[in-house]
PDB file of N, CA and C in Angstrom:
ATOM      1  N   UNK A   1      -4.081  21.596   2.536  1.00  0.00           N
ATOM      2  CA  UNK A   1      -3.200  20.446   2.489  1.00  0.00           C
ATOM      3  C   UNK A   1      -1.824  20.897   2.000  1.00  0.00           C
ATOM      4  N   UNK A   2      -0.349  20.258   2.356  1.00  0.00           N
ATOM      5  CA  UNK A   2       0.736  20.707   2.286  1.00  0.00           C
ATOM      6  C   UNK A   2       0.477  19.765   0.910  1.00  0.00           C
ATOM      7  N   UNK A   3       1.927  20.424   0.283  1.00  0.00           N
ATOM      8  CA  UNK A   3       2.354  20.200  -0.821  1.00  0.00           C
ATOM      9  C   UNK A   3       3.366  19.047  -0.604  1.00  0.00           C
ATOM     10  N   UNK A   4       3.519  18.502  -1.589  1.00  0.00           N
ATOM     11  CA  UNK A   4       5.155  17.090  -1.187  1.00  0.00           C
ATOM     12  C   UNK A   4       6.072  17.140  -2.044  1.00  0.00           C
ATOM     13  N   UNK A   5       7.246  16.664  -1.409  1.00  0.00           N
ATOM     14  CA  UNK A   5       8.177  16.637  -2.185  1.00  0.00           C
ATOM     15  C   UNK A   5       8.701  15.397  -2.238  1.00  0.00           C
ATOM     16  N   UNK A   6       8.737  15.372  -3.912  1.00  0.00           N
ATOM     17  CA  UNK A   6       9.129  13.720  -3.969  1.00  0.00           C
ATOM     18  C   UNK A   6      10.170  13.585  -4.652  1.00  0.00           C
ATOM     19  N   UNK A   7      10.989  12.353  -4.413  1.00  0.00           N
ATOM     20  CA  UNK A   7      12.354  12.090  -4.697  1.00  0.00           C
ATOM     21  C   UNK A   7      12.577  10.789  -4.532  1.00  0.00           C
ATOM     22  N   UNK A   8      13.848  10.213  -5.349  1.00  0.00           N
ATOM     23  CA  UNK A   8      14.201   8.860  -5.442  1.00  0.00           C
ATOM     24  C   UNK A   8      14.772   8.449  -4.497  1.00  0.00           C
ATOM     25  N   UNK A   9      15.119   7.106  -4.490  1.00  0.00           N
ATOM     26  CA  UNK A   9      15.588   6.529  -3.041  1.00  0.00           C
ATOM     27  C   UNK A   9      16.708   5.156  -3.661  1.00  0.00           C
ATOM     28  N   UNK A  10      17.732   5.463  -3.784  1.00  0.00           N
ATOM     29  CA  UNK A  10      18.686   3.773  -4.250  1.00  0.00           C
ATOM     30  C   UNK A  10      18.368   3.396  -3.102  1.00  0.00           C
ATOM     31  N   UNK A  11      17.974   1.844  -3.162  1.00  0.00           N
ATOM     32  CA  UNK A  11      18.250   0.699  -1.922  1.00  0.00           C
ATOM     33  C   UNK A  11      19.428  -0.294  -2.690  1.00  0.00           C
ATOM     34  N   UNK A  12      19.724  -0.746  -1.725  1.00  0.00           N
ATOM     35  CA  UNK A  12      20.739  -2.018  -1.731  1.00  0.00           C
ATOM     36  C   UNK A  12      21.482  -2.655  -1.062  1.00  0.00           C
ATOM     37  N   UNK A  13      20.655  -3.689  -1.182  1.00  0.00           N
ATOM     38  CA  UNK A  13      20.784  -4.899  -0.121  1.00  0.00           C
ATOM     39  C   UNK A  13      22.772  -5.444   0.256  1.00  0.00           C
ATOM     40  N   UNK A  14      23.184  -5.271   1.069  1.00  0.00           N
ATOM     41  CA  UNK A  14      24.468  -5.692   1.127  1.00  0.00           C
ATOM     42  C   UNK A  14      24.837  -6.742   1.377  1.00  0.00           C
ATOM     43  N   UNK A  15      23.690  -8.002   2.066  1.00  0.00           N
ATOM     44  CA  UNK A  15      24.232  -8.909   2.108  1.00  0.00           C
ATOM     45  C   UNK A  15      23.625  -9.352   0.686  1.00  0.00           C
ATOM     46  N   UNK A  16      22.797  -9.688   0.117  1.00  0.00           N
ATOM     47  CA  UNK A  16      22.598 -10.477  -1.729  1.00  0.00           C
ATOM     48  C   UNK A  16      22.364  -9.667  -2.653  1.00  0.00           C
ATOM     49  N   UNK A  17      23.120  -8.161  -3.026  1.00  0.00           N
ATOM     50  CA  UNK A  17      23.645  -7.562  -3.716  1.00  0.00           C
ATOM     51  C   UNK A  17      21.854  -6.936  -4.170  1.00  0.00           C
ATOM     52  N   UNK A  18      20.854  -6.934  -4.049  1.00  0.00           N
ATOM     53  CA  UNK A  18      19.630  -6.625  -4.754  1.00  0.00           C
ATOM     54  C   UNK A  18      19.634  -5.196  -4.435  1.00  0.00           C
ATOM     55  N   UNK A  19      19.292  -4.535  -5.811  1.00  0.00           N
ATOM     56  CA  UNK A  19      19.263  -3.107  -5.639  1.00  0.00           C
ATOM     57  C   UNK A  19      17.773  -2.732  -6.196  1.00  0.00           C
ATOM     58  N   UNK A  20      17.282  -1.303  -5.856  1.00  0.00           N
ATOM     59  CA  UNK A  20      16.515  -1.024  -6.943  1.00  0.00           C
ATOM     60  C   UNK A  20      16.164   0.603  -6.725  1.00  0.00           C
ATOM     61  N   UNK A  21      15.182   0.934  -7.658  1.00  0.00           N
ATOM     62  CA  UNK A  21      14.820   2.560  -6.852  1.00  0.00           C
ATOM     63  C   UNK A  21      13.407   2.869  -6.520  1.00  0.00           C
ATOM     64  N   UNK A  22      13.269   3.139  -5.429  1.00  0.00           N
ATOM     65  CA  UNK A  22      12.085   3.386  -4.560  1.00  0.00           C
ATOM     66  C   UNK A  22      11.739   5.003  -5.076  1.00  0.00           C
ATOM     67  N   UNK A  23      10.205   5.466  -4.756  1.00  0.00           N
ATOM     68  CA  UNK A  23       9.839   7.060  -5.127  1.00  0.00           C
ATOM     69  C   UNK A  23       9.339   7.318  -3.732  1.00  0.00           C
ATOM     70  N   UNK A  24       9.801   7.969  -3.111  1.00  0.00           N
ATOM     71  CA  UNK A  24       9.099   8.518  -2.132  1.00  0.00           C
ATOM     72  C   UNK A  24       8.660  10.396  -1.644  1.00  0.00           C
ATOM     73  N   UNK A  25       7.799  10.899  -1.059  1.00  0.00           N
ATOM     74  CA  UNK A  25       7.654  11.528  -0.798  1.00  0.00           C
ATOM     75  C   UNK A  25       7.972  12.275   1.043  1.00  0.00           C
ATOM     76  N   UNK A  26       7.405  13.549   0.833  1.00  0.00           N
ATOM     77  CA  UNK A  26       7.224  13.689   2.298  1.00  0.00           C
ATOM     78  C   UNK A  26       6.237  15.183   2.513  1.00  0.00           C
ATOM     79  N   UNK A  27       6.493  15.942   3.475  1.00  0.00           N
ATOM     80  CA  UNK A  27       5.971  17.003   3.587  1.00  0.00           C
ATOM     81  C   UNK A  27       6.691  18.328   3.200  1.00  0.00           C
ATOM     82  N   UNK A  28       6.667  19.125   2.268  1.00  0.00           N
ATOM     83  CA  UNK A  28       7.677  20.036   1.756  1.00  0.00           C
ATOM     84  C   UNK A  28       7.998  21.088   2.894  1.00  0.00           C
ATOM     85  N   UNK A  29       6.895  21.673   3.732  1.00  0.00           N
ATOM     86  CA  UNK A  29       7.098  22.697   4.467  1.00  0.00           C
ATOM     87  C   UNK A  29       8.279  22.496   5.456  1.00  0.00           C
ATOM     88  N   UNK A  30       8.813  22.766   5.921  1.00  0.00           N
ATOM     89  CA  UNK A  30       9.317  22.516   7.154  1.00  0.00           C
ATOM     90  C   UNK A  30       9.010  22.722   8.603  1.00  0.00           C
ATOM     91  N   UNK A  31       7.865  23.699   8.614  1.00  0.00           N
ATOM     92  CA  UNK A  31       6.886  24.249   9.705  1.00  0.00           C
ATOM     93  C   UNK A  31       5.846  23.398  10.201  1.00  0.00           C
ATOM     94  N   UNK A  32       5.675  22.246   9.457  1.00  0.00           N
ATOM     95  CA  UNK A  32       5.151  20.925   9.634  1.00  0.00           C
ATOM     96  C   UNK A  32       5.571  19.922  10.651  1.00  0.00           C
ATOM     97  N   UNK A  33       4.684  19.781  11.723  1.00  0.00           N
ATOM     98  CA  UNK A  33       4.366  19.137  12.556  1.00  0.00           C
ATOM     99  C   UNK A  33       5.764  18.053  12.668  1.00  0.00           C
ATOM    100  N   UNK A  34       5.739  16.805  11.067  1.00  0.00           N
ATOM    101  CA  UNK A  34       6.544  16.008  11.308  1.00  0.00           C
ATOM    102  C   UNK A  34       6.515  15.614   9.688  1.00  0.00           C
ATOM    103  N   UNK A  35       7.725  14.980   8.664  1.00  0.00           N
ATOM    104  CA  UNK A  35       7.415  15.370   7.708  1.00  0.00           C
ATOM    105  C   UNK A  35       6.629  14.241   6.711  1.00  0.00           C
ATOM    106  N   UNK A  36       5.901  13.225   7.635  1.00  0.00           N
ATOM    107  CA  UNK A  36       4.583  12.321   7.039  1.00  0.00           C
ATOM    108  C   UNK A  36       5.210  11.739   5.873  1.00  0.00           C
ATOM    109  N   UNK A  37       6.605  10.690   6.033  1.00  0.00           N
ATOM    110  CA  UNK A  37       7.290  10.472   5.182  1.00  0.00           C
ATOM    111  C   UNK A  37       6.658   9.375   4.386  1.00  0.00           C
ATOM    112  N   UNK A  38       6.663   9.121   3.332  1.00  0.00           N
ATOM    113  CA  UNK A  38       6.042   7.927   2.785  1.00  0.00           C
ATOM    114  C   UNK A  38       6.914   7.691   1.422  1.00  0.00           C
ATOM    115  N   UNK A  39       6.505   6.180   1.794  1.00  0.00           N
ATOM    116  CA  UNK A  39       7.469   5.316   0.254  1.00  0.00           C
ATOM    117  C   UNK A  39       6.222   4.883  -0.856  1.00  0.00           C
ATOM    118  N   UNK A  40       6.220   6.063  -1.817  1.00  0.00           N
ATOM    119  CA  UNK A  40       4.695   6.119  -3.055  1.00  0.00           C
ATOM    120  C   UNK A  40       5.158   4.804  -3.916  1.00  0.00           C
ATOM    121  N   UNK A  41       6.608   4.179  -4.256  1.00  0.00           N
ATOM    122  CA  UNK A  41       6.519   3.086  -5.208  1.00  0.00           C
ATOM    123  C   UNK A  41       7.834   2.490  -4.281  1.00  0.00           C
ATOM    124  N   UNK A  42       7.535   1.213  -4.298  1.00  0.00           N
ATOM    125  CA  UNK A  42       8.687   0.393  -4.064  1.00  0.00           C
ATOM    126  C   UNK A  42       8.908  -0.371  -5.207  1.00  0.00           C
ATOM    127  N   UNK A  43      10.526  -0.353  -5.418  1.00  0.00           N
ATOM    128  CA  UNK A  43      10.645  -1.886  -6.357  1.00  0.00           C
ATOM    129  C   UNK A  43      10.283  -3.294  -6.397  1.00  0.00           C
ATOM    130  N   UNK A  44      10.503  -4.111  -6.910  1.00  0.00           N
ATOM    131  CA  UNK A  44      10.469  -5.363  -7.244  1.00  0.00           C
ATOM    132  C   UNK A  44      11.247  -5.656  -6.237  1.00  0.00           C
ATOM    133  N   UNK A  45      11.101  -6.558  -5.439  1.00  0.00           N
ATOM    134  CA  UNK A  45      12.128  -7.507  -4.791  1.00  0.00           C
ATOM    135  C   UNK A  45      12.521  -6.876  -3.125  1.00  0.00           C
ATOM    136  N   UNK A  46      11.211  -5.654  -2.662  1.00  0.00           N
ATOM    137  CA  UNK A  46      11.477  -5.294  -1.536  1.00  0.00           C
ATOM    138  C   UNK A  46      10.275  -5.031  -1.109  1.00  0.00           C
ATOM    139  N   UNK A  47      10.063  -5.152   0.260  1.00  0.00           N
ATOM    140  CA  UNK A  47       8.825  -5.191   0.712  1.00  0.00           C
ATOM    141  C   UNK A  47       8.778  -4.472   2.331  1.00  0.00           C
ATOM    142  N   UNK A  48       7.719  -3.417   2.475  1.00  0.00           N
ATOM    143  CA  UNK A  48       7.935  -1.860   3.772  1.00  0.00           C
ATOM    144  C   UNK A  48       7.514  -2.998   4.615  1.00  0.00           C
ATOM    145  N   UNK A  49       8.139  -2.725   5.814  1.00  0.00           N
ATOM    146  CA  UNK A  49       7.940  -3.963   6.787  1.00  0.00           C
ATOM    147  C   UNK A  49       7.772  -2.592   8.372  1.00  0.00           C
ATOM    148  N   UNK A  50       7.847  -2.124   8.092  1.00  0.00           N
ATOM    149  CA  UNK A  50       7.428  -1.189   9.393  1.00  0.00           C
ATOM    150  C   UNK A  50       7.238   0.345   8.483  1.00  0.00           C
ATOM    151  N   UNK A  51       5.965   1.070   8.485  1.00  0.00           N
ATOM    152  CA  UNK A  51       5.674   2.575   8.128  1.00  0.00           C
ATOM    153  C   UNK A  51       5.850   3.158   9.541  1.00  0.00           C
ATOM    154  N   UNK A  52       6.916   4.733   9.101  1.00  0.00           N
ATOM    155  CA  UNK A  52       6.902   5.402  10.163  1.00  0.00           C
ATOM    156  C   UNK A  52       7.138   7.437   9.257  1.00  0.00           C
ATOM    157  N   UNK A  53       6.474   7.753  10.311  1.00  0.00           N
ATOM    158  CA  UNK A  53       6.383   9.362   9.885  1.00  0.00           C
ATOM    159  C   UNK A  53       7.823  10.062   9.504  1.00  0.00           C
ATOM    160  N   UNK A  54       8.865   9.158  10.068  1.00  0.00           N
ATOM    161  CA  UNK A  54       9.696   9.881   9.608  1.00  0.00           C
ATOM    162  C   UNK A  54      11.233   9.046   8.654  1.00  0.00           C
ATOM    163  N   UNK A  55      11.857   9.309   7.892  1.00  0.00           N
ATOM    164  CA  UNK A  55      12.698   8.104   7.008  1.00  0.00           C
ATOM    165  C   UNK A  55      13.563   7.311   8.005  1.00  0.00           C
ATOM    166  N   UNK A  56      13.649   8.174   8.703  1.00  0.00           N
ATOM    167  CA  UNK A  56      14.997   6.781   9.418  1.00  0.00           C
ATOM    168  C   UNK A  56      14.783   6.250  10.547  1.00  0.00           C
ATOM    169  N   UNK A  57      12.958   5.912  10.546  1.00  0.00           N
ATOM    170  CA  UNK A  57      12.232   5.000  11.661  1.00  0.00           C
ATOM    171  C   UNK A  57      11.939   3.941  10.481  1.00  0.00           C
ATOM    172  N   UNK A  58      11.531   4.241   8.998  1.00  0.00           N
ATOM    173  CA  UNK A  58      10.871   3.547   8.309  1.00  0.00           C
ATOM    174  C   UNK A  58      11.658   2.195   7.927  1.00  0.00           C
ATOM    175  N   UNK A  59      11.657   1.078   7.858  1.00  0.00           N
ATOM    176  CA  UNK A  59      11.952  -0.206   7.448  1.00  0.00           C
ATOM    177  C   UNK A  59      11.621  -0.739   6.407  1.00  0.00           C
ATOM    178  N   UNK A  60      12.645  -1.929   5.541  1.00  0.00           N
ATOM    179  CA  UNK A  60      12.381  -2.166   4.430  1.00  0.00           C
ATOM    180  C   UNK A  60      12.693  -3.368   4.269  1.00  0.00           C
ATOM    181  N   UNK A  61      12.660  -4.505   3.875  1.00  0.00           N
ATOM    182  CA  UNK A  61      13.384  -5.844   3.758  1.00  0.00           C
ATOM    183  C   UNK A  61      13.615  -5.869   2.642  1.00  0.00           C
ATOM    184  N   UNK A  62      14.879  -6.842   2.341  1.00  0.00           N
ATOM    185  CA  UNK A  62      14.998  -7.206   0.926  1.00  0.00           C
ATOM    186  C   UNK A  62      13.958  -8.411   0.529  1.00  0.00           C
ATOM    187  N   UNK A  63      13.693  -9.025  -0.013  1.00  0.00           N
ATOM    188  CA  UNK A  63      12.778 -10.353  -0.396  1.00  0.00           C
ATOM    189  C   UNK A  63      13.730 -11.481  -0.391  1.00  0.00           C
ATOM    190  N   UNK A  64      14.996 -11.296  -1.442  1.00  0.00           N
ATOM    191  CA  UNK A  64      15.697 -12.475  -1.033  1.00  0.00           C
ATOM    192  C   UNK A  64      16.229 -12.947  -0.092  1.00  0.00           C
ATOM    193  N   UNK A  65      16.612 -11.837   0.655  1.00  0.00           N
ATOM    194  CA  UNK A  65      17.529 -12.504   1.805  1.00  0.00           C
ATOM    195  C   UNK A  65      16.802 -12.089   2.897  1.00  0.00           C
ATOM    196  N   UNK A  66      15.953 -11.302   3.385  1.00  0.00           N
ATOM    197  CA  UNK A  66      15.571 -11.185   4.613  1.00  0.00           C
ATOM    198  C   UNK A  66      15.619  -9.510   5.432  1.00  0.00           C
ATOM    199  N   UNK A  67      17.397  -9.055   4.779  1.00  0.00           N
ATOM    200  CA  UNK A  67      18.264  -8.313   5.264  1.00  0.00           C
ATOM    201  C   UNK A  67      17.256  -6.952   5.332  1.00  0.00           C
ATOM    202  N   UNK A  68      17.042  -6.386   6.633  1.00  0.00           N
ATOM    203  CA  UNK A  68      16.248  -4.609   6.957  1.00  0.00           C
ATOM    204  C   UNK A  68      17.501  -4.027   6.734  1.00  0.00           C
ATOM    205  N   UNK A  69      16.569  -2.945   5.619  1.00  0.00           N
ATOM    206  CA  UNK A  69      17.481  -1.612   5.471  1.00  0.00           C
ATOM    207  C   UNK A  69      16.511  -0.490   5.738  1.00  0.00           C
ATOM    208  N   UNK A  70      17.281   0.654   5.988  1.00  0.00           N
ATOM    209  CA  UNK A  70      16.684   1.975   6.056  1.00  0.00           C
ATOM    210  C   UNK A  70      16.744   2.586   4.597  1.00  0.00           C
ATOM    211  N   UNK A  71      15.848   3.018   4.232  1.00  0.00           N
ATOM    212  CA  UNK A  71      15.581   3.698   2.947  1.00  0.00           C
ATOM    213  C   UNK A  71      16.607   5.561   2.782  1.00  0.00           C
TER     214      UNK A  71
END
């Protein structure tokens, strides 16, 4: 099994100002297939609305307002 590398993530919502910090991981190698991106903690006040293998397929909503961001 590969090893991961994990790291923080600021979100923030631009249209109702909600921020917070997400932990996510991925696959450290780079010889790896694809890098099996995943969001291990989300904040308060945001909720993964589409999982995808890689960060800038993955989707996020804010709770208050609705607004998808990319992580």
């Amino acid at each position: 099994m590969a090893t991961r590398d994990r790291f923080e993530i600021s979100l923030a919502c631009s249209k109702c100002g909600a921020t917070g910090i997400a932990q996510a991981s991925e696959n450290e190698h780079p010889f790896m297939e694809h890098p099996d991106f995943q969001i291990d903690v989300l904040p308060r006040g945001f909720t993964i609305v589409k999982h995808a293998r890689y960060r800038h397929e993955t989707k996020v909503a804010c709770d208050n307002c609705g607004k998808l961001l990319t992580p």
